[in-house]
Protein backbone atom coordinates (compact mmCIF):
# COMPACT_ATOMS: atom_id res chain seq x y z
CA UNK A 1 12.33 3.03 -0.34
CA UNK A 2 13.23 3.98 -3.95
CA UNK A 3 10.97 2.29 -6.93
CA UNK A 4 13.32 1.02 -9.60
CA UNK A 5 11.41 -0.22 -12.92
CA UNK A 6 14.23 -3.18 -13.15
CA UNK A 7 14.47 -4.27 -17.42
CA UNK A 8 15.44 -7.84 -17.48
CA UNK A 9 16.42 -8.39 -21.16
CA UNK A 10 18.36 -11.86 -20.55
CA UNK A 11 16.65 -14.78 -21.55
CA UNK A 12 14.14 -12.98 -23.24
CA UNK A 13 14.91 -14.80 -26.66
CA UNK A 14 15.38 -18.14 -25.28
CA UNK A 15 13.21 -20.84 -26.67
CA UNK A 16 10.74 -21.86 -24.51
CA UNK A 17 11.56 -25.31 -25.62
CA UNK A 18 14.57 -25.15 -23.45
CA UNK A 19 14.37 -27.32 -19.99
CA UNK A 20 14.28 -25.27 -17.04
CA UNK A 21 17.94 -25.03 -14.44
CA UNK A 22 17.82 -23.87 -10.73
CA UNK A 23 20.14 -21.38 -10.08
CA UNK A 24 21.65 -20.49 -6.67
CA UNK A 25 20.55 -16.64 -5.78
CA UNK A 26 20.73 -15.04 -2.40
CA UNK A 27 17.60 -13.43 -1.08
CA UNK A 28 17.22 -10.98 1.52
CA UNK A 29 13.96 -11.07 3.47
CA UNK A 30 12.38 -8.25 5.24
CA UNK A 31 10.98 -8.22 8.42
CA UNK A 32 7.36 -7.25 7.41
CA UNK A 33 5.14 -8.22 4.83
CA UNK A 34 3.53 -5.82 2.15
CA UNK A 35 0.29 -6.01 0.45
CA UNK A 36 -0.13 -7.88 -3.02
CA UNK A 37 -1.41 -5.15 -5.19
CA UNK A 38 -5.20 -4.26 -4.20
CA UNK A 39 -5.23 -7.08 -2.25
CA UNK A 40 -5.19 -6.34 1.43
CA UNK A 41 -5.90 -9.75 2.56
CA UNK A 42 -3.35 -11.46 0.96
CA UNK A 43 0.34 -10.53 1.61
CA UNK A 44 4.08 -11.15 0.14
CA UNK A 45 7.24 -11.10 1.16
CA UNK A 46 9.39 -8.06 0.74
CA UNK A 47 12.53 -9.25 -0.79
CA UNK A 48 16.49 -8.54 -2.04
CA UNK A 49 17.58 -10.35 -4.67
CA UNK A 50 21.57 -11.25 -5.12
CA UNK A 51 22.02 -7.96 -3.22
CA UNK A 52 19.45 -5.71 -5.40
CA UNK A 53 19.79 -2.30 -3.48
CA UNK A 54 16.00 -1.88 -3.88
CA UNK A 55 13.50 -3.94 -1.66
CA UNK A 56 10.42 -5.60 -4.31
CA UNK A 57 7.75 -7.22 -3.87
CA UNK A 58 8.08 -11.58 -4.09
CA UNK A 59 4.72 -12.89 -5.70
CA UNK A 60 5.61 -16.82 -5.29
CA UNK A 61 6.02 -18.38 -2.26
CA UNK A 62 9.43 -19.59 -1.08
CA UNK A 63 9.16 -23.65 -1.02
CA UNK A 64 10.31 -25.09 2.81
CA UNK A 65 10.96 -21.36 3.79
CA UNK A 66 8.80 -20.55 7.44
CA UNK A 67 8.34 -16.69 8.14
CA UNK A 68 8.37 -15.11 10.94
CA UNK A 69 7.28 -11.48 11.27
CA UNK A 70 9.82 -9.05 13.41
CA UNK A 71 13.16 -10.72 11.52
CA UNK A 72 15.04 -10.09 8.92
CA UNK A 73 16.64 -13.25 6.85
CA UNK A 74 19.40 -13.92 4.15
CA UNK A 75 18.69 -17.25 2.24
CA UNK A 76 20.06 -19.27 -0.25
CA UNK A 77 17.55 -20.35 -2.50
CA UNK A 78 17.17 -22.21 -5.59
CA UNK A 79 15.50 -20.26 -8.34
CA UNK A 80 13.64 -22.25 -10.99
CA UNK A 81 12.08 -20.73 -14.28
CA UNK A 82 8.18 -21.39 -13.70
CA UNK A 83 6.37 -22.84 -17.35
CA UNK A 84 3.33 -20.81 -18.52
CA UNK A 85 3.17 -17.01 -19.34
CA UNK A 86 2.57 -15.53 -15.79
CA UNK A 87 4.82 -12.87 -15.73
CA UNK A 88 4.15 -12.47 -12.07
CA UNK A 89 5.51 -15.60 -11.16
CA UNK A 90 7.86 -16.77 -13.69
CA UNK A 91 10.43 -18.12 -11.37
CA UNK A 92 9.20 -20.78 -8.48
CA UNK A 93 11.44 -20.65 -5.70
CA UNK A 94 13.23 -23.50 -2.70
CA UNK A 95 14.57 -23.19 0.16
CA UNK A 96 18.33 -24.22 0.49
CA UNK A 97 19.75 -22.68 3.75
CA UNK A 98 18.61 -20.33 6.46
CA UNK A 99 22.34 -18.30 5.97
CA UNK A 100 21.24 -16.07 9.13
CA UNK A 101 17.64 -14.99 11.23
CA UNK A 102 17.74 -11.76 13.10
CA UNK A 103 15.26 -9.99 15.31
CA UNK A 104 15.60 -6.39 13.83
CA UNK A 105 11.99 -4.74 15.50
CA UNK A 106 9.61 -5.52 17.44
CA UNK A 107 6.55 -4.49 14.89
CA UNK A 108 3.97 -3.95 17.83
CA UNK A 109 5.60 -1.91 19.44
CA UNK A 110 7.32 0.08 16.99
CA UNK A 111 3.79 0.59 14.72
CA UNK A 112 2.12 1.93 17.75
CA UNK A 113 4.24 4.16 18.77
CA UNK A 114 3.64 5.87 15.16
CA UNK A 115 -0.21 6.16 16.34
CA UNK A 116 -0.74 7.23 19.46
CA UNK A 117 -1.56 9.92 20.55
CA UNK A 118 -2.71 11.42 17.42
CA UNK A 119 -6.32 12.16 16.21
CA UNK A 120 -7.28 9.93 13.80
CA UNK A 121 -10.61 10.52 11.46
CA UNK A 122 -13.05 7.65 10.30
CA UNK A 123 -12.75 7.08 6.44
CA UNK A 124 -14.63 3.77 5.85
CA UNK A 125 -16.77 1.51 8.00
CA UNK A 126 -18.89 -1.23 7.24
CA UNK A 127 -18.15 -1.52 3.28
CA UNK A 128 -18.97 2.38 2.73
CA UNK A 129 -17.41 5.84 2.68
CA UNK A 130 -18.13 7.66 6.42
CA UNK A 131 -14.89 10.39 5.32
CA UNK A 132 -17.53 13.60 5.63
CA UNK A 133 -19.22 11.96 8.86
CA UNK A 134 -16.58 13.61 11.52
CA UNK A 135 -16.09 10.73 13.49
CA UNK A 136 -12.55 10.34 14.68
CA UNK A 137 -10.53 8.63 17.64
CA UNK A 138 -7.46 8.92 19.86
CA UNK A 139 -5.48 6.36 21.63
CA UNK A 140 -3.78 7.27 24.77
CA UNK A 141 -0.48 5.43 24.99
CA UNK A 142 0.62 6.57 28.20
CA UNK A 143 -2.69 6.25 29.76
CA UNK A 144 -3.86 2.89 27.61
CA UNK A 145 -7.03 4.58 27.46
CA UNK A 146 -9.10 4.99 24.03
CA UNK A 147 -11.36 8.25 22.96
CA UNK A 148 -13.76 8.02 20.48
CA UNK A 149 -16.17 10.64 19.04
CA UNK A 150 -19.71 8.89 17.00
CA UNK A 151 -20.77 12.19 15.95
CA UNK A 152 -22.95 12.98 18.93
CA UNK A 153 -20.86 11.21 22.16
CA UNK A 154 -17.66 10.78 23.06
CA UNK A 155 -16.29 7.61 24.72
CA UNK A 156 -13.69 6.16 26.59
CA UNK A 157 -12.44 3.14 27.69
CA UNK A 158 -9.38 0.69 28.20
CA UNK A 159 -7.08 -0.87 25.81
CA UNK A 160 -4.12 -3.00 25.73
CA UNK A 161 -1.83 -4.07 22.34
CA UNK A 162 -0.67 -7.39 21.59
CA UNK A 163 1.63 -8.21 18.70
CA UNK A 164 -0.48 -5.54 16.12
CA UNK A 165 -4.04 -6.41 17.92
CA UNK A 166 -6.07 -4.11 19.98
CA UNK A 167 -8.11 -5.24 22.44
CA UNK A 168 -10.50 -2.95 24.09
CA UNK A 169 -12.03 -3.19 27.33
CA UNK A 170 -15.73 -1.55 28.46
CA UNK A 171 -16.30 1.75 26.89
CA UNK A 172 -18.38 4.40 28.53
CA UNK A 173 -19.67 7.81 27.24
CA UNK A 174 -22.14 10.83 27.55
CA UNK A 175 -25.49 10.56 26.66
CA UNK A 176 -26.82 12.88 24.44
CA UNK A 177 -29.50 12.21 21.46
CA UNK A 178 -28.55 13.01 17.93
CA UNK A 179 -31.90 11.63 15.94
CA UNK A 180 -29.44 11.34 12.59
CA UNK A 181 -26.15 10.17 13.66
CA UNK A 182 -27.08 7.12 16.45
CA UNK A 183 -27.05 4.61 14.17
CA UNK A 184 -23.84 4.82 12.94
CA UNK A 185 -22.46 6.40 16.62
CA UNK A 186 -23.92 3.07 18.16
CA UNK A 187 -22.34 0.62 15.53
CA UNK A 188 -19.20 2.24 15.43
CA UNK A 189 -18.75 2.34 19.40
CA UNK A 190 -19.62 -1.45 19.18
CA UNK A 191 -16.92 -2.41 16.58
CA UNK A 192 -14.33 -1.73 19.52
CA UNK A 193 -16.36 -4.05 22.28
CA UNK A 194 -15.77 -7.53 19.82
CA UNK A 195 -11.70 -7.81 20.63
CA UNK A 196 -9.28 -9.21 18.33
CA UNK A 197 -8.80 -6.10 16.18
CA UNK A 198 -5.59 -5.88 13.84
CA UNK A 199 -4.42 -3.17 12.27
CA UNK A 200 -1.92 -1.80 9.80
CA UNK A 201 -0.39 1.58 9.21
CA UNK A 202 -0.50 2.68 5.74
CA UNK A 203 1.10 5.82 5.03
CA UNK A 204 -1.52 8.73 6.76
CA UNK A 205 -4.49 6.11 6.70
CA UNK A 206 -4.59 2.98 10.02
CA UNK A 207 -6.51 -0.03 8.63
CA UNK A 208 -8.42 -2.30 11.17
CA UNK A 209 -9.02 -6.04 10.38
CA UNK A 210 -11.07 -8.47 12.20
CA UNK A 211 -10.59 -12.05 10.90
CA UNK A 212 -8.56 -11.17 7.87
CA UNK A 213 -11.47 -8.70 7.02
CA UNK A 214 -10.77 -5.08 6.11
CA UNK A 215 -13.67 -3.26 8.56
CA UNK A 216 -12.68 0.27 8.84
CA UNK A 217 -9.84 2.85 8.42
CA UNK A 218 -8.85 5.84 10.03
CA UNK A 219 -6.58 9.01 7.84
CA UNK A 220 -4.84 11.64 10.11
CA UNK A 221 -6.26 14.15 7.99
CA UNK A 222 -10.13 15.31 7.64
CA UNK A 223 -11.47 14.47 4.51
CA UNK A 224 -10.35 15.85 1.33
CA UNK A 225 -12.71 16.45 -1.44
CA UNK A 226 -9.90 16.56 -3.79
CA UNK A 227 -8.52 13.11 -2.85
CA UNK A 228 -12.37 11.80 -3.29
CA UNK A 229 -12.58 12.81 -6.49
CA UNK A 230 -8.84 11.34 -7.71
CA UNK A 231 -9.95 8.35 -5.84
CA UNK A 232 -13.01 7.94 -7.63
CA UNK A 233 -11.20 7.30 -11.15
CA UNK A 234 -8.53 5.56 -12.85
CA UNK A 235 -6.04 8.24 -14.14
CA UNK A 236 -4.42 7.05 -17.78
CA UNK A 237 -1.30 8.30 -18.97
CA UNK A 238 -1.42 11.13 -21.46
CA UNK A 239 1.76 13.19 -21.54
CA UNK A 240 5.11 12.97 -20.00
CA UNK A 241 7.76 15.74 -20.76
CA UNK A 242 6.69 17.16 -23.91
CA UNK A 243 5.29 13.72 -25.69
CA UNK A 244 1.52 12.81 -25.60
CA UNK A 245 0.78 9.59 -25.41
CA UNK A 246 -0.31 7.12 -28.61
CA UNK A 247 -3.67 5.49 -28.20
CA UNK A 248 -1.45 2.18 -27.32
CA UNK A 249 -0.25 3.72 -24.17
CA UNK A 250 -3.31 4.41 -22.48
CA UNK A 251 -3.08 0.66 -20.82
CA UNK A 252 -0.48 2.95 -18.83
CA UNK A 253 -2.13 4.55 -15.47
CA UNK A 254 -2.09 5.11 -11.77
CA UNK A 255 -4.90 5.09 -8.98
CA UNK A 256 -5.63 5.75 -5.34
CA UNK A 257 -7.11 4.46 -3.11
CA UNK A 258 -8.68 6.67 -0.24
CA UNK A 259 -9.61 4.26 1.64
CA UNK A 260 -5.93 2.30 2.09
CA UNK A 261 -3.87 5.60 1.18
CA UNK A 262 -2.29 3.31 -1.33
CA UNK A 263 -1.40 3.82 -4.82
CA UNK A 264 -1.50 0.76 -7.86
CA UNK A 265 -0.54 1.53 -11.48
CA UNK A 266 0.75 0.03 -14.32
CA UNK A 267 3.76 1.70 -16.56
CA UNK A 268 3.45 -0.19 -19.73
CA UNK A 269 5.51 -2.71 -18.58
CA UNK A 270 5.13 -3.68 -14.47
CA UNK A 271 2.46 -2.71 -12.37
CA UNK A 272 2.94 -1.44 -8.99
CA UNK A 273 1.41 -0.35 -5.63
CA UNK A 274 2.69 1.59 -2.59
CA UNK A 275 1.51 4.33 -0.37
CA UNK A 276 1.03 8.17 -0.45
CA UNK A 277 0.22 11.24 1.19
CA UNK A 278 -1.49 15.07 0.20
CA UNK A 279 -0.41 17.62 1.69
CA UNK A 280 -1.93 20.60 0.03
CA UNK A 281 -1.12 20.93 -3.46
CA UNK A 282 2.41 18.52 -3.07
CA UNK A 283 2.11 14.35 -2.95
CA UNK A 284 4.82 11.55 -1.78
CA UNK A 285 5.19 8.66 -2.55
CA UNK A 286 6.99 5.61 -0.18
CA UNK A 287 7.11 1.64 -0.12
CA UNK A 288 6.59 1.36 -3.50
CA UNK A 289 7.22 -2.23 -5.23
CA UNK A 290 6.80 -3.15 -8.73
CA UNK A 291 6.30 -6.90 -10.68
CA UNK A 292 10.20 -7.52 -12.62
CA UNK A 293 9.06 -8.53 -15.97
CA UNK A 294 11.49 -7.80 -18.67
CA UNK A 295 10.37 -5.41 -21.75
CA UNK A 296 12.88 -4.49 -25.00
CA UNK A 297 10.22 -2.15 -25.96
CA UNK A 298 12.35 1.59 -26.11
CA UNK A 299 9.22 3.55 -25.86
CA UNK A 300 7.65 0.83 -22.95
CA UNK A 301 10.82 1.61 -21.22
CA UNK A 302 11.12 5.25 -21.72
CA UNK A 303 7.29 5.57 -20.07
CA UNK A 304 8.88 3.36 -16.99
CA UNK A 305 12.14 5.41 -16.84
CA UNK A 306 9.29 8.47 -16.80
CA UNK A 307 7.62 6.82 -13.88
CA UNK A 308 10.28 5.63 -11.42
CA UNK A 309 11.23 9.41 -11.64
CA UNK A 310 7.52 10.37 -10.35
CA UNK A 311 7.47 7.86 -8.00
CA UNK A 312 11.41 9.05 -6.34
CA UNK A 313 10.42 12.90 -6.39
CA UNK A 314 10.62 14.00 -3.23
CA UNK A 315 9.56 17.58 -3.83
CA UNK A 316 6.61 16.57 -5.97
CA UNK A 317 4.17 19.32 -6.70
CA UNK A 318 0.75 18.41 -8.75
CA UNK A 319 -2.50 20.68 -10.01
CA UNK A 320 -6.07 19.45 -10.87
CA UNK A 321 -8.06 21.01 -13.64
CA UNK A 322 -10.74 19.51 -15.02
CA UNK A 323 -10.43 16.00 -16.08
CA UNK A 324 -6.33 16.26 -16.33
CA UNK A 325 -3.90 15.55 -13.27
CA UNK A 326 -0.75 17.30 -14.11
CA UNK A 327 2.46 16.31 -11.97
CA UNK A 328 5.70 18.61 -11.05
CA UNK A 329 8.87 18.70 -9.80
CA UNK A 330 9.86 22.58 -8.91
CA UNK A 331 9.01 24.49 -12.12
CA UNK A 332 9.38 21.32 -14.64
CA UNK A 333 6.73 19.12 -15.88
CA UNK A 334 7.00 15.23 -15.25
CA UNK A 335 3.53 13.73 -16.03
CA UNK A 336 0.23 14.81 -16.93
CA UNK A 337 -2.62 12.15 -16.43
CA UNK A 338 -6.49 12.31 -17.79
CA UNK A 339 -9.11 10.75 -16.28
CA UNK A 340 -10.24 7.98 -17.45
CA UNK A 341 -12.75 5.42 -16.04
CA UNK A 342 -15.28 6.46 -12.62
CA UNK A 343 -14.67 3.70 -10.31
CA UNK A 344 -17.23 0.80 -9.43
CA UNK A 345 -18.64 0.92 -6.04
């Protein structure tokens, strides 16, 4: 799915004095939800508006509208321009007709067929960063039977999948000691007894949830020590073609997250999030959604143009030296990021 930075210039010199008018749009409603920037626990609805080719990300909640995961919808809503300065949610939003509701997926089925049967390493568990532990597990589709590694063991056990949970039955394993890695071996086996388990496949990474709660997540690669260290800092903006940036623009960056295998950002204009995956020295990007505020600014919206074409490379090569992140597509240079802040724990 393509990342568009969309310039809304209408309306921009309105006075604000002027009293707000619904206006009839038609909104296309995807059939899964997608996270609200860094926020994992709260989701929004992936959205078409008035037949947008692009799919974007809807921050305000659709008034009388009822979702239903698995279906994809065409409304007719009434679109009302919100008071305040929130750009995020400018526009509040009605229900006026359910035009059609169809069942395109089943998302249980088709999200676990995209992780079985492959060997999936432990990233994060209990609030803390387990990626050079080796602990890793495989689920068994055909079988419906679970192996895990804790460092020491190896288990197995019984599992069944219902609607994006994962229940697991008894689990059973050898019994060797390991004096320095039963600790975690023992609380990581244990996370799999307490049932109720949701997950959600990010890019390379599979997130686990238990009440709402982000508790551990799996990546389908080992560890990377390069990925820790671009995950460890914000990258800001510093060159794109052959023009370095102004002290002004360094309120433009990207991150990543290692832990989610999600990206966020902000171009100087919208901020945006979606997911990635390294591969050697070459990234890609996918699912990315941006806010839709409008900006006149020509250099704002140069920087934008600069990073929807990042974000769309398909063959996109990149190189690490020192503190700069340098970004390329075949031979030419797109962006060059510097690092810029180390993360808070």
């Amino acid at each position: 799915m393509k990342f568009t930075s969309i310039l809304l210039a209408i309306g921009l010199t309105v006075n604000s004095g002027i009293q707000a008018f619904a206006e009839h749009i038609k909104v296309i409603v995807k059939e899964q939800k997608t996270a609200c920037f860094s926020d994992q626990e709260q989701e929004c609805l992936w959205v078409k508006l008035n037949n947008y080719k692009d799919w974007s990300t809807l921050y305000a909640p659709i008034e009388g509208f009822d979702y239903e995961e698995g279906y994809r919808y065409e409304l007719l809503v009434d679109r009302t321009k919100a008071k305040g300065t929130n750009d995020i949610n400018r526009h509040t939003y009605k229900l006026v007709k359910v035009v059609s509701k169809e069942l395109v997926a089943t998302p249980a089925h088709r999200s676990f067929d995209s992780i079985q049967n492959v060997k999936w390493y432990l990233t994060y568990f209990s609030e803390q960063d387990v990626s050079d532990q080796g602990l890793y597990m495989t689920l068994d589709g055909p079988a419906s039977r679970i192996l895990l590694f804790g460092g020491c063991n190896n288990y197995f056990g019984a599992f069944t999948v219902n609607y994006k949970t994962l229940n697991v039955g008894p689990v059973a394993g050898t019994m060797m000691a390991c004096t320095d890695k039963m600790d975690l071996e023992s609380r990581f086996r244990n996370a799999f007894s307490d049932n109720h388990l949701t997950y959600e496949l990010s890019g390379i990474y599979l997130l686990f949830y238990r009440n709402g709660r982000h508790v551990m997540s799996f990546s389908r690669q080992p560890a990377s020590r390069e990925f820790d260290y671009l995950s460890s800092y914000d990258w800001a903006l510093y060159k794109y073609d052959t023009t370095l940036m102004t002290i002004r623009s360094l309120y433009s960056y990207i991150t990543f997250d290692k832990n989610t295998g999600q990206i966020y950002g902000y171009d100087g204009c919208n901020h945006f999030s979606g997911h990635m995956e390294m591969f050697k020295n070459t990234m890609k990007f996918s699912g990315v959604t941006s806010t839709m505020k409008g900006c006149v600014d020509l250099v704002v919206n140069d920087i934008a143009n600069h990073y929807a074409r990042l974000l769309n490379t398909q063959n996109l090569t990149y190189t690490l030296e020192n503190d700069r992140l340098m970004f390329y597509s075949g031979e030419k240079h797109l962006m060059t990021f510097q690092r810029k802040t180390k993360k808070t724990k």
